[in-house]
C-alpha atoms as a PDB file:
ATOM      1  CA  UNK A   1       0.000   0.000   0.000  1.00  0.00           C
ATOM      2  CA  UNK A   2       3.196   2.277   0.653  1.00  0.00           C
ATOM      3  CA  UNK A   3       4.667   1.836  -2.751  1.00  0.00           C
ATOM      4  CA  UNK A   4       1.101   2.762  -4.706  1.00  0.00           C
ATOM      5  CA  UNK A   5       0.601   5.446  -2.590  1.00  0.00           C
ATOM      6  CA  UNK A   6       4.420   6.534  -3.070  1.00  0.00           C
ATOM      7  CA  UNK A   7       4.111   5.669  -6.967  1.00  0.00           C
ATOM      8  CA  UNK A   8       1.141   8.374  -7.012  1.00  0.00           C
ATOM      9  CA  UNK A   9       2.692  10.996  -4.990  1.00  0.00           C
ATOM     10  CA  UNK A  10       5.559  10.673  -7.673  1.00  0.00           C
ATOM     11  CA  UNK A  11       3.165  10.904 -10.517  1.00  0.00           C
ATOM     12  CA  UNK A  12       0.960  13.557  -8.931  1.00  0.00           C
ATOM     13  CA  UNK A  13       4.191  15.230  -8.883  1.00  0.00           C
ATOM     14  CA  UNK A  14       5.255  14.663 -12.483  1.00  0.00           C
ATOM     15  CA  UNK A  15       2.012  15.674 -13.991  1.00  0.00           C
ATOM     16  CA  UNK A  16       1.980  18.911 -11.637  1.00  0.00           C
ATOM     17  CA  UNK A  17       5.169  20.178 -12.418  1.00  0.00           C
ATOM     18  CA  UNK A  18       4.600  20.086 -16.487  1.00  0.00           C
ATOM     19  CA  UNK A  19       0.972  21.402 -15.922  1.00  0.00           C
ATOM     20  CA  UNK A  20       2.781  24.586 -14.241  1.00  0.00           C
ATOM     21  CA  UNK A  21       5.288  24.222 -16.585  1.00  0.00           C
ATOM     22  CA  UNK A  22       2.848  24.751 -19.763  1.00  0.00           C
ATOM     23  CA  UNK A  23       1.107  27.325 -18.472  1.00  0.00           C
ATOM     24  CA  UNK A  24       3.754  29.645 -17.370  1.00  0.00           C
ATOM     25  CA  UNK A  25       6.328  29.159 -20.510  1.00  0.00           C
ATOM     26  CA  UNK A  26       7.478  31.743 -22.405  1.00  0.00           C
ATOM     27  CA  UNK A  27       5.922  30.807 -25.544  1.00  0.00           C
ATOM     28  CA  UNK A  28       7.452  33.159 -28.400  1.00  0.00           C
ATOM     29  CA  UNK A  29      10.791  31.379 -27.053  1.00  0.00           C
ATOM     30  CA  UNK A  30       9.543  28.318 -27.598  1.00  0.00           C
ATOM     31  CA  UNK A  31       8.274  28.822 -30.732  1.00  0.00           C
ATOM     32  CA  UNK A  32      11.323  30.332 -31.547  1.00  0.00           C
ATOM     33  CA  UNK A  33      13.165  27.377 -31.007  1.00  0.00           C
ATOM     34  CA  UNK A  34      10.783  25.141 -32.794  1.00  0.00           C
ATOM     35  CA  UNK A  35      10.822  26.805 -35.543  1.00  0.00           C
ATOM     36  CA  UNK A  36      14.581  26.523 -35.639  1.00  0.00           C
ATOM     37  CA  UNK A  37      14.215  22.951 -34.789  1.00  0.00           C
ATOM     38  CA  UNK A  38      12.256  22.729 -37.705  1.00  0.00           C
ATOM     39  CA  UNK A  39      14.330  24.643 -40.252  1.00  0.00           C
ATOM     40  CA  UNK A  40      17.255  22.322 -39.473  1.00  0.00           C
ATOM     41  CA  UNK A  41      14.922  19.190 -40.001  1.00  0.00           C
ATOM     42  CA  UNK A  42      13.340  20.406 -43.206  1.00  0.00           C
ATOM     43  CA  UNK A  43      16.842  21.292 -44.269  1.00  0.00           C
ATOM     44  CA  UNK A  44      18.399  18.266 -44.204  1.00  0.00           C
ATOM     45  CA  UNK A  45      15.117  17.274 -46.299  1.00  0.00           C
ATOM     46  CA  UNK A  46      16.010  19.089 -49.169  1.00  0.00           C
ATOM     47  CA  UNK A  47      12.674  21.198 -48.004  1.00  0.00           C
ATOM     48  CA  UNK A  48      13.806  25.545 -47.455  1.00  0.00           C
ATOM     49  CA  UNK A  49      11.461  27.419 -45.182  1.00  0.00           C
ATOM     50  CA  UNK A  50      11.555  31.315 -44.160  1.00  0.00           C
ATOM     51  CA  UNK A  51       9.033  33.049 -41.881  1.00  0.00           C
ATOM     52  CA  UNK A  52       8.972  36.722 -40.791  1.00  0.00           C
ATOM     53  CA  UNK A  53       7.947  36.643 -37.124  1.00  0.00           C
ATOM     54  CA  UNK A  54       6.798  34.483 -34.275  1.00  0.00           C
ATOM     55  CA  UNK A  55       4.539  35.615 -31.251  1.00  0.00           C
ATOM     56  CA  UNK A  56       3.748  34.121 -28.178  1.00  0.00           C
ATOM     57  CA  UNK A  57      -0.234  32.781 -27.786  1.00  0.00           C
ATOM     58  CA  UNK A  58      -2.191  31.593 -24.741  1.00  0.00           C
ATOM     59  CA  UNK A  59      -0.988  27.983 -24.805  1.00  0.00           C
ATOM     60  CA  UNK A  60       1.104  28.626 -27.866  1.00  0.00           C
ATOM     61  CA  UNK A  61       2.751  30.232 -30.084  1.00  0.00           C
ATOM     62  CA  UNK A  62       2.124  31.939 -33.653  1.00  0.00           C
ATOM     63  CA  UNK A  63       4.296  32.163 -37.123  1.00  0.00           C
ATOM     64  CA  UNK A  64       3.449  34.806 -39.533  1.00  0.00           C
ATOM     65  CA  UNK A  65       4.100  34.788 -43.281  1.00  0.00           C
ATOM     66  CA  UNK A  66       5.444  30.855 -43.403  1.00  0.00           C
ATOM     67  CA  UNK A  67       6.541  30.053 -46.722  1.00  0.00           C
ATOM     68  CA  UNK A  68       7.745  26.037 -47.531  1.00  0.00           C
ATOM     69  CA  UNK A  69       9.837  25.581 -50.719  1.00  0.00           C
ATOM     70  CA  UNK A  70      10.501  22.087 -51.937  1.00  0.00           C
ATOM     71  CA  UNK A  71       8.559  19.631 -54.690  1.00  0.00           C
ATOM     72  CA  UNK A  72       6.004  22.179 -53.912  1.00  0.00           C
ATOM     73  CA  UNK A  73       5.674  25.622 -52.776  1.00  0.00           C
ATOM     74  CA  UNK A  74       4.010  25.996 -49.658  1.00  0.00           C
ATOM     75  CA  UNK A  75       2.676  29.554 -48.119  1.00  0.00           C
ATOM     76  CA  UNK A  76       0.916  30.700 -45.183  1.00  0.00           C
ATOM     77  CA  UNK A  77      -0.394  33.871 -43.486  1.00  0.00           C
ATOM     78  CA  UNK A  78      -0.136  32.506 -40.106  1.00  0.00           C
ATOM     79  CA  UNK A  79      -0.090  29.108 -38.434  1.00  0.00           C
ATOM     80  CA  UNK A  80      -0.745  28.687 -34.996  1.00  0.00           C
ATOM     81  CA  UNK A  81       0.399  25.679 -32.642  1.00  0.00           C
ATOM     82  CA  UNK A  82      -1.319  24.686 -29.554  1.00  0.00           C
ATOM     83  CA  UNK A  83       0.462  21.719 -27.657  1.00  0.00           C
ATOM     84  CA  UNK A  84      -1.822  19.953 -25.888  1.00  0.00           C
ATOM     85  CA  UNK A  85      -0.252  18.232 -22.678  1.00  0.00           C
ATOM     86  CA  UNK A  86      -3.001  15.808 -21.689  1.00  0.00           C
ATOM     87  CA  UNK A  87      -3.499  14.777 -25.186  1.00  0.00           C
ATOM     88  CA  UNK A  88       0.366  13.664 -25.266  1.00  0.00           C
ATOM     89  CA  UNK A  89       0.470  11.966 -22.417  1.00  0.00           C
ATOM     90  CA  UNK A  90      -2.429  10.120 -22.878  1.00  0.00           C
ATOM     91  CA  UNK A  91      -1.238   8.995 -26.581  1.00  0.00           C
ATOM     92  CA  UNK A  92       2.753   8.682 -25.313  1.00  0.00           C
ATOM     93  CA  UNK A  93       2.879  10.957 -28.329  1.00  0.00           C
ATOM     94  CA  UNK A  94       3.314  15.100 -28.712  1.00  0.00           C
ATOM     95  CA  UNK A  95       0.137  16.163 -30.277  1.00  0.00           C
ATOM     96  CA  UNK A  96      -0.936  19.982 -31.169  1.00  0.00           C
ATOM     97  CA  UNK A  97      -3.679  22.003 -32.298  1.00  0.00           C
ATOM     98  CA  UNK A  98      -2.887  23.518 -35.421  1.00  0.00           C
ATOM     99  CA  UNK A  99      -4.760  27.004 -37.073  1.00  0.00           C
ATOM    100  CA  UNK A 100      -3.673  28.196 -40.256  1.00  0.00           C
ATOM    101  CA  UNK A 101      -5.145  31.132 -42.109  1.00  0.00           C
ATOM    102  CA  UNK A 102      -4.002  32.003 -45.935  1.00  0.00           C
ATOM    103  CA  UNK A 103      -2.933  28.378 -46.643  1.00  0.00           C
ATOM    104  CA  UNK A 104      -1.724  28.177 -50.592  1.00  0.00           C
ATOM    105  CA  UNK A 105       0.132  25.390 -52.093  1.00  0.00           C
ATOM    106  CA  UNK A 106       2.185  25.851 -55.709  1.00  0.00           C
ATOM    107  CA  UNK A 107       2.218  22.538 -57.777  1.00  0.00           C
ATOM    108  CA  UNK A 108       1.909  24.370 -61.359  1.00  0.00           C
ATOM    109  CA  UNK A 109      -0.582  26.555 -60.583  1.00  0.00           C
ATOM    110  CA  UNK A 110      -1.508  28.186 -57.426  1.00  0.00           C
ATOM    111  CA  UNK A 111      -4.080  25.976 -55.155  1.00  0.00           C
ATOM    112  CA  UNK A 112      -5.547  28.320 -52.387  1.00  0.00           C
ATOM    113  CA  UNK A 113      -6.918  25.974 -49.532  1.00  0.00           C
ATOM    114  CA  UNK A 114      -8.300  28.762 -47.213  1.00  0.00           C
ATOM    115  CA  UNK A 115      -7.891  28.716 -43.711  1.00  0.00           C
ATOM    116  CA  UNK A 116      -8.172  25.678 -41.982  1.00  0.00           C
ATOM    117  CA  UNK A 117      -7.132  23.670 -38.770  1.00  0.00           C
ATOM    118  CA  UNK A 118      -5.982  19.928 -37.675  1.00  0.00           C
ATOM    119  CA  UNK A 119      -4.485  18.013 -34.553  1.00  0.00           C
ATOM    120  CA  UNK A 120      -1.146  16.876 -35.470  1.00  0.00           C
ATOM    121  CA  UNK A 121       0.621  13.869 -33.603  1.00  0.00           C
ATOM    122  CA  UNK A 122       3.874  12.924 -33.733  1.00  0.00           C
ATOM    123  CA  UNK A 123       4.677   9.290 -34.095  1.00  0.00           C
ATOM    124  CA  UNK A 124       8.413   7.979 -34.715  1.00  0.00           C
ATOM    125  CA  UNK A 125       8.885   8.227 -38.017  1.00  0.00           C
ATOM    126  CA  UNK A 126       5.205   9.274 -38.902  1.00  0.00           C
ATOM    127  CA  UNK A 127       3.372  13.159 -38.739  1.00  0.00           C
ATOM    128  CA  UNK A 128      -0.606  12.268 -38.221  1.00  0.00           C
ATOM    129  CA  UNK A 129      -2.964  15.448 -39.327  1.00  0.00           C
ATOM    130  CA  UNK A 130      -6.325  14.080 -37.698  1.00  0.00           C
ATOM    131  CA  UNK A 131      -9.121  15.959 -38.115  1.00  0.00           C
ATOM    132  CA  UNK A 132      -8.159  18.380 -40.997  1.00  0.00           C
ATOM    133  CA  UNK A 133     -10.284  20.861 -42.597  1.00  0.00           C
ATOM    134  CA  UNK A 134      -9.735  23.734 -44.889  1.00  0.00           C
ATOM    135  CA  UNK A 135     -11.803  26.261 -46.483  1.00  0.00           C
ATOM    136  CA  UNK A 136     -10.739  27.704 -49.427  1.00  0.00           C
ATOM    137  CA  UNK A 137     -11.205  26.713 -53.325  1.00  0.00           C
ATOM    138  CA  UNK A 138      -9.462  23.707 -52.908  1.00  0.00           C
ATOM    139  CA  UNK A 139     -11.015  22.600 -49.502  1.00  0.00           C
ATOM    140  CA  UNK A 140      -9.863  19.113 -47.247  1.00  0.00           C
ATOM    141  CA  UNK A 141     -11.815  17.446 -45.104  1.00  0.00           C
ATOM    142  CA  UNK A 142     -10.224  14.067 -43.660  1.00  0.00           C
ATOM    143  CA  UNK A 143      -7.149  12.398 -42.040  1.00  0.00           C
ATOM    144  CA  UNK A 144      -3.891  12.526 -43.522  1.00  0.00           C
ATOM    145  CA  UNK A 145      -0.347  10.869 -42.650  1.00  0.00           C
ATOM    146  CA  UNK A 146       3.002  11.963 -43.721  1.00  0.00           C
ATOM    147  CA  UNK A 147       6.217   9.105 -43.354  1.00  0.00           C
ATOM    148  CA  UNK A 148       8.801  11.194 -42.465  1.00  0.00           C
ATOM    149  CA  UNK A 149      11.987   9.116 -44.050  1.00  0.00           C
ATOM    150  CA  UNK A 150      10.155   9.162 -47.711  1.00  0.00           C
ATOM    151  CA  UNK A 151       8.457  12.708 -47.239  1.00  0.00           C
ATOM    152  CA  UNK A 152       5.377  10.934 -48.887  1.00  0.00           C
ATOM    153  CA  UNK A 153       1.573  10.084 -47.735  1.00  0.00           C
ATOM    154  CA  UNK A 154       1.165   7.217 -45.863  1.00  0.00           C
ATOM    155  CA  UNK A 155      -2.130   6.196 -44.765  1.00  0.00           C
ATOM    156  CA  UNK A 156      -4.539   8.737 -46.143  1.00  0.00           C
ATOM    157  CA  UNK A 157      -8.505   9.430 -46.262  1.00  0.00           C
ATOM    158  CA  UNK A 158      -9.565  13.095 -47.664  1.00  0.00           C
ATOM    159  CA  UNK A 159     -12.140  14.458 -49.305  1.00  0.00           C
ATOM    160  CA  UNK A 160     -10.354  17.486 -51.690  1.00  0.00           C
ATOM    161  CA  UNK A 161     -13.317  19.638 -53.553  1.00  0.00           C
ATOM    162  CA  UNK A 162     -12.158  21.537 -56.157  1.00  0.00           C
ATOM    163  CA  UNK A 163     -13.030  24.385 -58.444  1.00  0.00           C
ATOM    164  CA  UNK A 164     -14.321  23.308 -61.915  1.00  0.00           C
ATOM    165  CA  UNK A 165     -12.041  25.427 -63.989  1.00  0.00           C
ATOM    166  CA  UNK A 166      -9.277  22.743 -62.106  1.00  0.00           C
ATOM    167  CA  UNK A 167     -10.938  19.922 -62.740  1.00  0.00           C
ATOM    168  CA  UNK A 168      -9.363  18.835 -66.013  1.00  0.00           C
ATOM    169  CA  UNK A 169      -5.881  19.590 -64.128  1.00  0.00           C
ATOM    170  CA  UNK A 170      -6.803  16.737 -61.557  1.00  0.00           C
ATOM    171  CA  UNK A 171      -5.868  13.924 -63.493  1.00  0.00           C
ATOM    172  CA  UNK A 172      -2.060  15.846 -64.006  1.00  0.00           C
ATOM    173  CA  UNK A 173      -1.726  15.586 -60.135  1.00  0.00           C
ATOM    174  CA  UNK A 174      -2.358  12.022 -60.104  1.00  0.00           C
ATOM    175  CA  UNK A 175       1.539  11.493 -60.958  1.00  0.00           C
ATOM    176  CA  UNK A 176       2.458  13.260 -57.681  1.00  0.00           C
ATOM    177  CA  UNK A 177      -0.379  12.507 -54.909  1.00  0.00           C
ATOM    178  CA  UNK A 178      -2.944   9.132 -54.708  1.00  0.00           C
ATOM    179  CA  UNK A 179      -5.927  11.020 -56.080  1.00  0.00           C
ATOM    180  CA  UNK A 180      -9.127   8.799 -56.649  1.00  0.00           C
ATOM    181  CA  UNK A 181     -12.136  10.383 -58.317  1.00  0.00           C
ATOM    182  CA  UNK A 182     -15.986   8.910 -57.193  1.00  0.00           C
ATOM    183  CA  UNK A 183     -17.951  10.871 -59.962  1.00  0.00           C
ATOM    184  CA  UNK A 184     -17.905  14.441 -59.738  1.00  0.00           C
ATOM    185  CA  UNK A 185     -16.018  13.887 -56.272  1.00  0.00           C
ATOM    186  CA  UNK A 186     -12.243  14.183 -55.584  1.00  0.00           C
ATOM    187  CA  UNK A 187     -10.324  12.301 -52.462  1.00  0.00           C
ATOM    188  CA  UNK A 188      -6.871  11.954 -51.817  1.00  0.00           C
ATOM    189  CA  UNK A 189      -6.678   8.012 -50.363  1.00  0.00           C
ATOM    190  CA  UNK A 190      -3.665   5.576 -49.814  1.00  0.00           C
ATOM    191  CA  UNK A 191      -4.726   2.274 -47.076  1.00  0.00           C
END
């Protein structure tokens, strides 16, 4: 009876101390060092990535003006990330809220995807956007995985509307992401 009551003491502790932790960090810091973190990784991806400014947010921490350069050109207005303790220790995983506003991605022609939101987690070796919707002309709706040592899709279920002066571009984009069209109905699927 000592040792459980000594065990939760110890994780009473544990749980307290990154509970105060989160909620009195400086955030802008620590976005500032993610988004270094993140530089270097991308880097070493082949991926180049420039932002103008970071702010601290209640819980988080804001990047304005994001811009991703690689197979495709990504650019944001802002992004916001929300880590979300419970939700990470719960899933032994770091997962974060994610709000984006100005989303556009470059593959040929510019695809504007709005502004939008997801929960990302973190698995080794694996980036999980559950939950992602966007709002633009191209709009998402669905779950999406990314395999971080091939930079591709992995598991993938997402419903992608799109404008009709794109949709004779669609089948174009077939060579570079697993498109599948149901009718008049676009989704971006890999099992």
């Amino acid at each position: 009876m000592k040792i459980l009551i000594k065990t939760i003491k110890i994780l009473l502790f544990i749980v307290c101390f990154f509970a105060t932790l989160y909620y009195f960090l400086e955030w802008r810091a620590v976005g500032n060092f993610a988004m270094s973190f993140a530089h270097s990784q991308l880097e070493r991806r082949g991926m180049r990535m420039s932002y103008s400014d970071v702010s601290g947010e209640e819980g988080g921490f804001t990047v304005n003006n994001m811009t991703l350069n690689g197979m495709a050109n990504i650019s944001l207005a802002s992004i916001t990330i929300k880590p979300q303790l419970a939700k990470s220790v719960t899933s032994l995983a770091p997962v974060c809220n994610i709000s984006f506003r100005g989303l556009s991605v470059q593959l040929g022609q510019v695809m504007n995807l709005g502004d939008g939101e997801f929960t990302l987690i973190a698995w080794p070796g694996e980036v999980e956007l559950d939950n992602l919707r966007t709002n633009g002309d191209f709009a998402l709706n669905g779950y999406v995985t990314i395999d971080l040592n091939s930079m591709k899709l992995g598991h993938t279920e997402a419903r992608l509307d799109v404008p009709e002066n794109f949709a004779s571009n669609m089948g174009m984009l077939r060579n570079f992401l697993p498109l599948v069209q149901e009718g008049d109905q676009w989704y971006l699927r890999r099992r």
